[in-house]
Protein backbone atom coordinates (compact mmCIF):
# COMPACT_ATOMS: atom_id res chain seq x y z
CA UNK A 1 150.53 109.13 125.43
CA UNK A 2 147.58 109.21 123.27
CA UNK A 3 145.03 106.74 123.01
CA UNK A 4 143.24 105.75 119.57
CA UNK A 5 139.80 105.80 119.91
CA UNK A 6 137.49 102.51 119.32
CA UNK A 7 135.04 103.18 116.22
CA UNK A 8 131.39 102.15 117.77
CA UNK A 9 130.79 98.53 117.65
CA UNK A 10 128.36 98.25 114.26
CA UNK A 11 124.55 98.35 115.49
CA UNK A 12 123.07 95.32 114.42
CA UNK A 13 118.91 94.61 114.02
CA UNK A 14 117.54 91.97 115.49
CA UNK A 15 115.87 89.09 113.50
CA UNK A 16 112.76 88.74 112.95
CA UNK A 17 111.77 85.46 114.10
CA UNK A 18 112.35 82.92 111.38
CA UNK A 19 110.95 79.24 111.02
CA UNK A 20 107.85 78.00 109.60
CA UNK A 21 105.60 80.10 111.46
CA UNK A 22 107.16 83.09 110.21
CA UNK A 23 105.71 83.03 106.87
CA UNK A 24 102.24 85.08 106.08
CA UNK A 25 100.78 82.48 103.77
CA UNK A 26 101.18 79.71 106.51
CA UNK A 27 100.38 81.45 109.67
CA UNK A 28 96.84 82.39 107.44
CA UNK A 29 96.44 78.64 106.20
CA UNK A 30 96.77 77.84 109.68
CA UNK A 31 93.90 79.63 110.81
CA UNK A 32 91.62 78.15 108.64
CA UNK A 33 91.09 74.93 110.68
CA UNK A 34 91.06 76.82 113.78
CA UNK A 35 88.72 78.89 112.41
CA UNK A 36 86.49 76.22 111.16
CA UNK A 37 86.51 74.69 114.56
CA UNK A 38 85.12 77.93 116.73
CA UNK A 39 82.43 77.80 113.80
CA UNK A 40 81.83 74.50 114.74
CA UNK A 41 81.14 75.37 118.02
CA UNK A 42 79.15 78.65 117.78
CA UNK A 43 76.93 76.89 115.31
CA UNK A 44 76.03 73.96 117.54
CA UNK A 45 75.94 75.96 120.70
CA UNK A 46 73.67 78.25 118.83
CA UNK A 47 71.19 75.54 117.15
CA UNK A 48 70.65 73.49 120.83
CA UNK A 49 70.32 77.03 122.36
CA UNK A 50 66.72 77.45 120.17
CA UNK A 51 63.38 76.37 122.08
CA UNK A 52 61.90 73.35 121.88
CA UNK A 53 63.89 70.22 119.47
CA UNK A 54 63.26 68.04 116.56
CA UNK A 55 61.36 65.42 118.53
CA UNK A 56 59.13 67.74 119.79
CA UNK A 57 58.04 69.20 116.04
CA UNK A 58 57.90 65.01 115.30
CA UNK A 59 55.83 64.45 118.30
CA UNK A 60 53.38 67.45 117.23
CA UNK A 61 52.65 65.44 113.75
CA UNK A 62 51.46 62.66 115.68
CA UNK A 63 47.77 61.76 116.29
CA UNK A 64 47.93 61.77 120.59
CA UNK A 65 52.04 60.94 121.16
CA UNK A 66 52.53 60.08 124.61
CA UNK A 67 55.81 60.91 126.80
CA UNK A 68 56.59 57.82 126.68
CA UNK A 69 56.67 58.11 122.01
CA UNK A 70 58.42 61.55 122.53
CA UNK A 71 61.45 60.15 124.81
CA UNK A 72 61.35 57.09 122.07
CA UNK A 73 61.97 60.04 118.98
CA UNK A 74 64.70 61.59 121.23
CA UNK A 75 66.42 58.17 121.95
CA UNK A 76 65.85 57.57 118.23
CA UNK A 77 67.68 61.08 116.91
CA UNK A 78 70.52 61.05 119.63
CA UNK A 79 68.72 63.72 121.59
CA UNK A 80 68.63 61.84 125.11
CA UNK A 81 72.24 62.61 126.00
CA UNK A 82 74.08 65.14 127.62
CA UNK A 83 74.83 68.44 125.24
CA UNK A 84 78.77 67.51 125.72
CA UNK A 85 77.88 64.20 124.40
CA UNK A 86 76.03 65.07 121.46
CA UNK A 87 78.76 67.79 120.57
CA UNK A 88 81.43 64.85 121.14
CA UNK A 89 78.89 62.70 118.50
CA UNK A 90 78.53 65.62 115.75
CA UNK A 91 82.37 66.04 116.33
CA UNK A 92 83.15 62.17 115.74
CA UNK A 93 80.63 61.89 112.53
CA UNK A 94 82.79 65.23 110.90
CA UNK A 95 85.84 63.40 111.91
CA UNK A 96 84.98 61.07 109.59
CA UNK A 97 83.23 63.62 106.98
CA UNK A 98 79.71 62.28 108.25
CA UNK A 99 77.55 65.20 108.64
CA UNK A 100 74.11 63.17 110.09
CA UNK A 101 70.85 62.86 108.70
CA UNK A 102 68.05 64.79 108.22
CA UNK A 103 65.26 64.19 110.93
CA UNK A 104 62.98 64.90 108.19
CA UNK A 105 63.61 63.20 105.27
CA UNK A 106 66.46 60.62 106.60
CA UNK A 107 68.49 61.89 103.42
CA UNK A 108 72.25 62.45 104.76
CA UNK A 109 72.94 66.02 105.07
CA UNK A 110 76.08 65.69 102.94
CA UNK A 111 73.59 65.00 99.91
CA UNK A 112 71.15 67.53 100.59
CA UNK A 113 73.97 70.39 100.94
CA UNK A 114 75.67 69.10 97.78
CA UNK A 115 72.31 69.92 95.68
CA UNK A 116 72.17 72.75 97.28
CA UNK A 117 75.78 74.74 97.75
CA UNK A 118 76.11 75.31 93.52
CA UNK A 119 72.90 77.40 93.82
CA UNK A 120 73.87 79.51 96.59
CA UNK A 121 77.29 79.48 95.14
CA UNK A 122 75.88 80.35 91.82
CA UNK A 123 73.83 83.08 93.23
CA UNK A 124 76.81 84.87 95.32
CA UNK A 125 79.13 84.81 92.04
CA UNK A 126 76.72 86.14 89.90
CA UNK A 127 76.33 88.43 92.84
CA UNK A 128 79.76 89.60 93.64
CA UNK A 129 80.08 90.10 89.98
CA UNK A 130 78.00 92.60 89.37
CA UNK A 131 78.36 94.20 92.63
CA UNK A 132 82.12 94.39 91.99
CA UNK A 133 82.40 95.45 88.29
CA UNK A 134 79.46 98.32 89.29
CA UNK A 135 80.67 99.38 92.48
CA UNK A 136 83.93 100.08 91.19
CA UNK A 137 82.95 101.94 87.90
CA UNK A 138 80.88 104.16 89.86
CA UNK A 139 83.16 104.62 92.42
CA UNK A 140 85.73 105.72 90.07
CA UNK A 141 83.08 107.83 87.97
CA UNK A 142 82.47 109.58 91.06
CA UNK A 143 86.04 110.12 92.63
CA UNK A 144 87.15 111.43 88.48
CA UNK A 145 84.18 114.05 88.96
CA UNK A 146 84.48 114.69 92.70
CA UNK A 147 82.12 117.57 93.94
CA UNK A 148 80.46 117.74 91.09
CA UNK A 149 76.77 116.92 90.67
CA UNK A 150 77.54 113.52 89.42
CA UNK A 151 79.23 112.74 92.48
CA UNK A 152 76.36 113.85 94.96
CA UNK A 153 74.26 111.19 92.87
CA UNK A 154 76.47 108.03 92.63
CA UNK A 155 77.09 108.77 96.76
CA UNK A 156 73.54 109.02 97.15
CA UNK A 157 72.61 106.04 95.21
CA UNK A 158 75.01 103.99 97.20
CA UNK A 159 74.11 104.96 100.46
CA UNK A 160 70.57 103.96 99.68
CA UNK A 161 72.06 100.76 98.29
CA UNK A 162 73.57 99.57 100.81
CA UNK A 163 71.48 100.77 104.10
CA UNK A 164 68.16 99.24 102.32
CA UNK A 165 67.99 95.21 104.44
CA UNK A 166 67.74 92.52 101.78
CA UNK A 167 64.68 91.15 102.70
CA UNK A 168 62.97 94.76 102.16
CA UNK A 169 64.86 94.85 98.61
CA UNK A 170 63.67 91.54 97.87
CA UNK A 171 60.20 91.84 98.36
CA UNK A 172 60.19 95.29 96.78
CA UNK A 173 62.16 93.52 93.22
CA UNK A 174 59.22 90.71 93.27
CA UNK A 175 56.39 93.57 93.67
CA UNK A 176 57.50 95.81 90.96
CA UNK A 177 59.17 93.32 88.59
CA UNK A 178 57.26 90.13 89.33
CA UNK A 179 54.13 91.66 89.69
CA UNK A 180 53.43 94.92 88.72
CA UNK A 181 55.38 94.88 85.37
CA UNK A 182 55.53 91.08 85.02
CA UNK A 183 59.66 91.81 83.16
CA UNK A 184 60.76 88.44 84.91
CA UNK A 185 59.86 85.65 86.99
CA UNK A 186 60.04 85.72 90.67
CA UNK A 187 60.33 82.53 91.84
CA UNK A 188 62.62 79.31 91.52
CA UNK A 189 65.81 78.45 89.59
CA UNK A 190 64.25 77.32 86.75
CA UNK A 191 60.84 76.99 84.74
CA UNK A 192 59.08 74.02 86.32
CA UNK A 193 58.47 72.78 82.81
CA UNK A 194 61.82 72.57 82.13
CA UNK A 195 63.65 69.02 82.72
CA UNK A 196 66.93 69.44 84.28
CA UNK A 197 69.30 66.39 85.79
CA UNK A 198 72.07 68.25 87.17
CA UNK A 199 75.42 66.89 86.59
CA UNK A 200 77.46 69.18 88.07
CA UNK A 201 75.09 71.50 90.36
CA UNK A 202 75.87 74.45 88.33
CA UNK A 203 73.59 74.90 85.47
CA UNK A 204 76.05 77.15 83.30
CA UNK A 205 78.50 74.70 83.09
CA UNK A 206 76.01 71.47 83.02
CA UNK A 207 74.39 73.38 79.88
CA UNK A 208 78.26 73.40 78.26
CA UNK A 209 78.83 69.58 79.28
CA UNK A 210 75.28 68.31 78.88
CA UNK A 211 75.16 70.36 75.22
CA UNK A 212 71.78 71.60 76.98
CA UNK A 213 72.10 75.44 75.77
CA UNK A 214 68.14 75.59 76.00
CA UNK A 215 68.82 75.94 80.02
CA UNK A 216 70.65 79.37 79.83
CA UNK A 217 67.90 81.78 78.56
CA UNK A 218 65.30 80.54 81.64
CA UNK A 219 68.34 80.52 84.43
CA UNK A 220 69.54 83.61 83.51
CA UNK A 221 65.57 85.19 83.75
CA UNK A 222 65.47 83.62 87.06
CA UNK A 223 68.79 84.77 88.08
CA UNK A 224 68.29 88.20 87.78
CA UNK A 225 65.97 89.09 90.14
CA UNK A 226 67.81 87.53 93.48
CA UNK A 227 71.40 88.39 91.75
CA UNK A 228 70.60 92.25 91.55
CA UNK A 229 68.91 92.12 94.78
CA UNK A 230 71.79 90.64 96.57
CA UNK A 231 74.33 93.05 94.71
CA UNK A 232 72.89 96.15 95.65
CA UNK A 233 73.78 96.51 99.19
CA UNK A 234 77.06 95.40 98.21
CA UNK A 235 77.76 97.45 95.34
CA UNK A 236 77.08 100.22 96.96
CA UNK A 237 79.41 99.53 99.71
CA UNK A 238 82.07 98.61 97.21
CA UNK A 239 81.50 102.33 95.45
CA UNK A 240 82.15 104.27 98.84
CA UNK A 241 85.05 102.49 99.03
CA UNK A 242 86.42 102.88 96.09
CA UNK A 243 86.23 106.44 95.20
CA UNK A 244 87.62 107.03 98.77
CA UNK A 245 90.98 104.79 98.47
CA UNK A 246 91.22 107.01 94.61
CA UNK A 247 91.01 109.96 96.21
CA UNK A 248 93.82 108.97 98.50
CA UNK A 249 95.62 107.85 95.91
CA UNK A 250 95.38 110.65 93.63
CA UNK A 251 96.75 113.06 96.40
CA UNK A 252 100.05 110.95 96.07
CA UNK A 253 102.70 112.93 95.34
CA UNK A 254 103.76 110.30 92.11
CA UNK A 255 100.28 111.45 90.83
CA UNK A 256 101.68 114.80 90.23
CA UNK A 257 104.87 113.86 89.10
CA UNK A 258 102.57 111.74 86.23
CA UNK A 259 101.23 115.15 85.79
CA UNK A 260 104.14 116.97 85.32
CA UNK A 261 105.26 114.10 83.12
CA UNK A 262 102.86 114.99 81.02
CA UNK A 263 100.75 111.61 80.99
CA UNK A 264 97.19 111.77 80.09
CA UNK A 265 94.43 111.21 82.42
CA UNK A 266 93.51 107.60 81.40
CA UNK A 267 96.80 106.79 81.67
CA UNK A 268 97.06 108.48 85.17
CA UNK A 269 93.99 106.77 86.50
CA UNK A 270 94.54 103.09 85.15
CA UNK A 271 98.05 103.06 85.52
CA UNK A 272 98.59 104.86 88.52
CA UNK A 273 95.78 105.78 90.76
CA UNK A 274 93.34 102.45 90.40
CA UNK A 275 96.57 100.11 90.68
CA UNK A 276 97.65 101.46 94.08
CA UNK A 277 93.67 101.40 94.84
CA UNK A 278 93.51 97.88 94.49
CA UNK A 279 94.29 96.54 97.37
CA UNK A 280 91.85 97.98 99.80
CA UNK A 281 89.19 97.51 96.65
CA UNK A 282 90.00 93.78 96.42
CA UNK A 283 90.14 92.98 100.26
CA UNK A 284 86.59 94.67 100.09
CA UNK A 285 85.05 92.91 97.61
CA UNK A 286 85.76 89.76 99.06
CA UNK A 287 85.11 90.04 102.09
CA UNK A 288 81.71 91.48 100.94
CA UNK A 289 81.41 87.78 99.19
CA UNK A 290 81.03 86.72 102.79
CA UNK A 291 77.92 89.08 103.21
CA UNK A 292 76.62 87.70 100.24
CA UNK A 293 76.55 84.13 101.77
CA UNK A 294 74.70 85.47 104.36
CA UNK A 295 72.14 87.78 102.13
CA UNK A 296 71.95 84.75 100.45
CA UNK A 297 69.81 83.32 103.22
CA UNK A 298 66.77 85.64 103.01
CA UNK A 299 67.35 86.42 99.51
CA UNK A 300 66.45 82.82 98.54
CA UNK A 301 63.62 82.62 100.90
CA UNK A 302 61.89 85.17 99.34
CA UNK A 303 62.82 84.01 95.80
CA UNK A 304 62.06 80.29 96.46
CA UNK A 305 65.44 79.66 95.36
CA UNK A 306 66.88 75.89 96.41
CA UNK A 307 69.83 77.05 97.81
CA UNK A 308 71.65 76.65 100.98
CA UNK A 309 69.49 79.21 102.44
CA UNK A 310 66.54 78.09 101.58
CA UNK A 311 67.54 74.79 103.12
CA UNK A 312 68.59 76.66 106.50
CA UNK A 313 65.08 78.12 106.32
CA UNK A 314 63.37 75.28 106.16
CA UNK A 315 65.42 73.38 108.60
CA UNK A 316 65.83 76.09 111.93
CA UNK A 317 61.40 75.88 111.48
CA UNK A 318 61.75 72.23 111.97
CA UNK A 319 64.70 72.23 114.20
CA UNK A 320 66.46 69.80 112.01
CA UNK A 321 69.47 69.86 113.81
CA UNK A 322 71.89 68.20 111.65
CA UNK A 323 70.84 69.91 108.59
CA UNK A 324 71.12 73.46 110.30
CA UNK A 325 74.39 72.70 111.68
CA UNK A 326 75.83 71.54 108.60
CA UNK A 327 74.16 74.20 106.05
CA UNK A 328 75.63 76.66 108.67
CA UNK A 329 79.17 75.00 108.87
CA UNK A 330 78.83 75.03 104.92
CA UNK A 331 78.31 78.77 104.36
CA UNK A 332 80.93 79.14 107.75
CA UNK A 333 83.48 77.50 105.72
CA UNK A 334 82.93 79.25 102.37
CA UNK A 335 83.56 82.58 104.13
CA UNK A 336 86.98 81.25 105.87
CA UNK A 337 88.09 79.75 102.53
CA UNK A 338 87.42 83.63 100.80
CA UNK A 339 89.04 85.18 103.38
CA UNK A 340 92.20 83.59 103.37
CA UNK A 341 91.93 83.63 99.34
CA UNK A 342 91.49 87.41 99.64
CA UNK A 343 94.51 87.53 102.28
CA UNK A 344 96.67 85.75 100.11
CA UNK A 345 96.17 87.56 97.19
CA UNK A 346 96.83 90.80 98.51
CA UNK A 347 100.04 89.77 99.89
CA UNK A 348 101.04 88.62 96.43
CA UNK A 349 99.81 91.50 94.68
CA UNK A 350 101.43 94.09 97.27
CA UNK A 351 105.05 94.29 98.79
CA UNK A 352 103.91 96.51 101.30
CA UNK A 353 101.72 93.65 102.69
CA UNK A 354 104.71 91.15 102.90
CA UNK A 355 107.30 93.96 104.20
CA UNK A 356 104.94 94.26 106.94
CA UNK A 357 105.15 90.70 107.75
């Protein structure tokens, strides 16, 4: 009696988990509140970690303040109470998009930052422009001629870039540009003597709605200076970068096949090698918009430039604790908000990204 064998019962996968949560784009919007909220936290843990408080600075501006005027100041700014209580306060006022006052000049904070985030934002666009468009170039100039003497200079140039701090950069830009050779000015967003209401923060596009087209030639002189200052590091970062991920790329084996093919070299290089380049490219030059936020800080300092980090300057000095909070939680935010932008874009730009997931 023979028995028929059973075929193997068909092995099947298991699913991936499914639902809501199982999507890329949502799991990374998701994050962005959560985010938000441990920058929330850092921020304020780190600002009522700093010596000494708002009252104190108040108190010191006063002709012979007594204990008894300095606990009065820290009754009046909410300083009195417990830290959990004043977190559970800051917490409450963002709850209902109220971000405090300034101890200083009793503007709200929300009206300060607004003046002030379309200059930084300005600044770090201009910024991560140029960084980007010369970073790349050179990186590709120097992975086309790799080994060559060309290449020993554009990798030498970018490792100065971007080990050089900002501040040194900064004050090295106003020296020889401001000073010694007097090309541009150093200092400010625009000429003193020129009368600007800003309608929409950002001066390019209040010139365009305004008709004022006599603002462009002054903020572009002042916008130099800080803009090359803050690209360098980055650019130079952005170059290493991309002449590696072209080198990898051009050892594909569908780069020879081009070859064989008998494409041309342009072809080969815009076509093939920089398109499967991109995506390590773009998630670094966003992410280097983040650093940018942060150069930003020192970079405006130096420049005088009334932009968020000016602002946060001014403010940690005075230990204006609202305004440092929120400038902080400002430029927190904007580098969350890239971040996901940058995430999301390379998983619509590359299957391989969303296979993955």
């Amino acid at each position: 009696m023979t028995t028929t064998e059973r075929p193997p019962a068909p092995v099947v996968a298991p699913r991936r988990g499914g639902g809501l949560l199982a999507s890329p784009v949502l799991r990374r919007l998701l994050l962005v509140p959560v985010i938000a909220f441990v920058v929330v936290v850092v921020v304020f843990l780190v600002v009522h970690a700093l010596p000494g408080d708002a009252a104190q600075q108040l108190a010191a501006t006063m002709n012979g303040a007594t204990p008894q005027d300095l606990a009065e100041l820290r009754r009046s700014l909410g300083l009195d109470g417990s830290l959990f209580s004043q977190f559970w306060s800051y917490l409450d006022g963002l709850a209902h998009l109220r971000l405090g006052e300034s101890f200083y000049s009793g503007r709200p904070v929300s009206e300060l930052l607004g003046s002030a985030l379309p200059v930084t934002i300005e600044l770090a666009v201009a910024a991560g422009i140029v960084s980007t468009v010369a970073g790349v170039l050179t990186g590709i100039v120097a992975a086309r001629y790799r080994g060559t003497w060309l290449d020993s200079v554009i990798r030498g140039g970018a490792t100065v870039g971007f080990s050089l701090p900002w501040f040194a950069l900064a004050v090295l830009a106003v020296v020889v540009f401001g000073v010694w050779l007097d090309w541009l000015p150093i200092f400010g967003r625009l000429p003193t003597s020129v009368d600007y209401t800003p309608t929409t923060g950002f001066v390019l596009i209040d010139a365009f709605v305004q008709g004022r087209f006599d603002l462009i030639g002054p903020w572009l002189q002042h916008l130099i200076l800080p803009a090359l200052t803050l690209a360098a590091t980055c650019a130079g970062f952005v170059c290493r970068i991309t002449r590696e991920a072209c080198l990898t790329a051009s050892a594909q084996g569908f780069v020879r096949t081009a070859r064989m093919k008998g494409l041309t070299e342009r072809r080969i290089a815009l076509g093939h090698v920089l398109r499967n380049a991109a995506v390590p490219i773009l998630t670094v030059s966003g992410l280097q918009f983040g650093s940018l936020l942060g150069g930003a800080v020192i970079t405006e300092a130096v420049f005088s430039y009334p932009g968020v980090g000016s602002l946060l300057v001014e403010a940690v000095g005075r230990r204006d604790y609202f305004l440092v909070e929120g400038a902080a939680l400002a430029i927190g935010l904007l580098f969350t908000l890239v971040n996901a932008v940058v995430d999301l874009t390379v998983l619509a730009i590359d299957p391989r990204t969303r296979r993955a997931h």
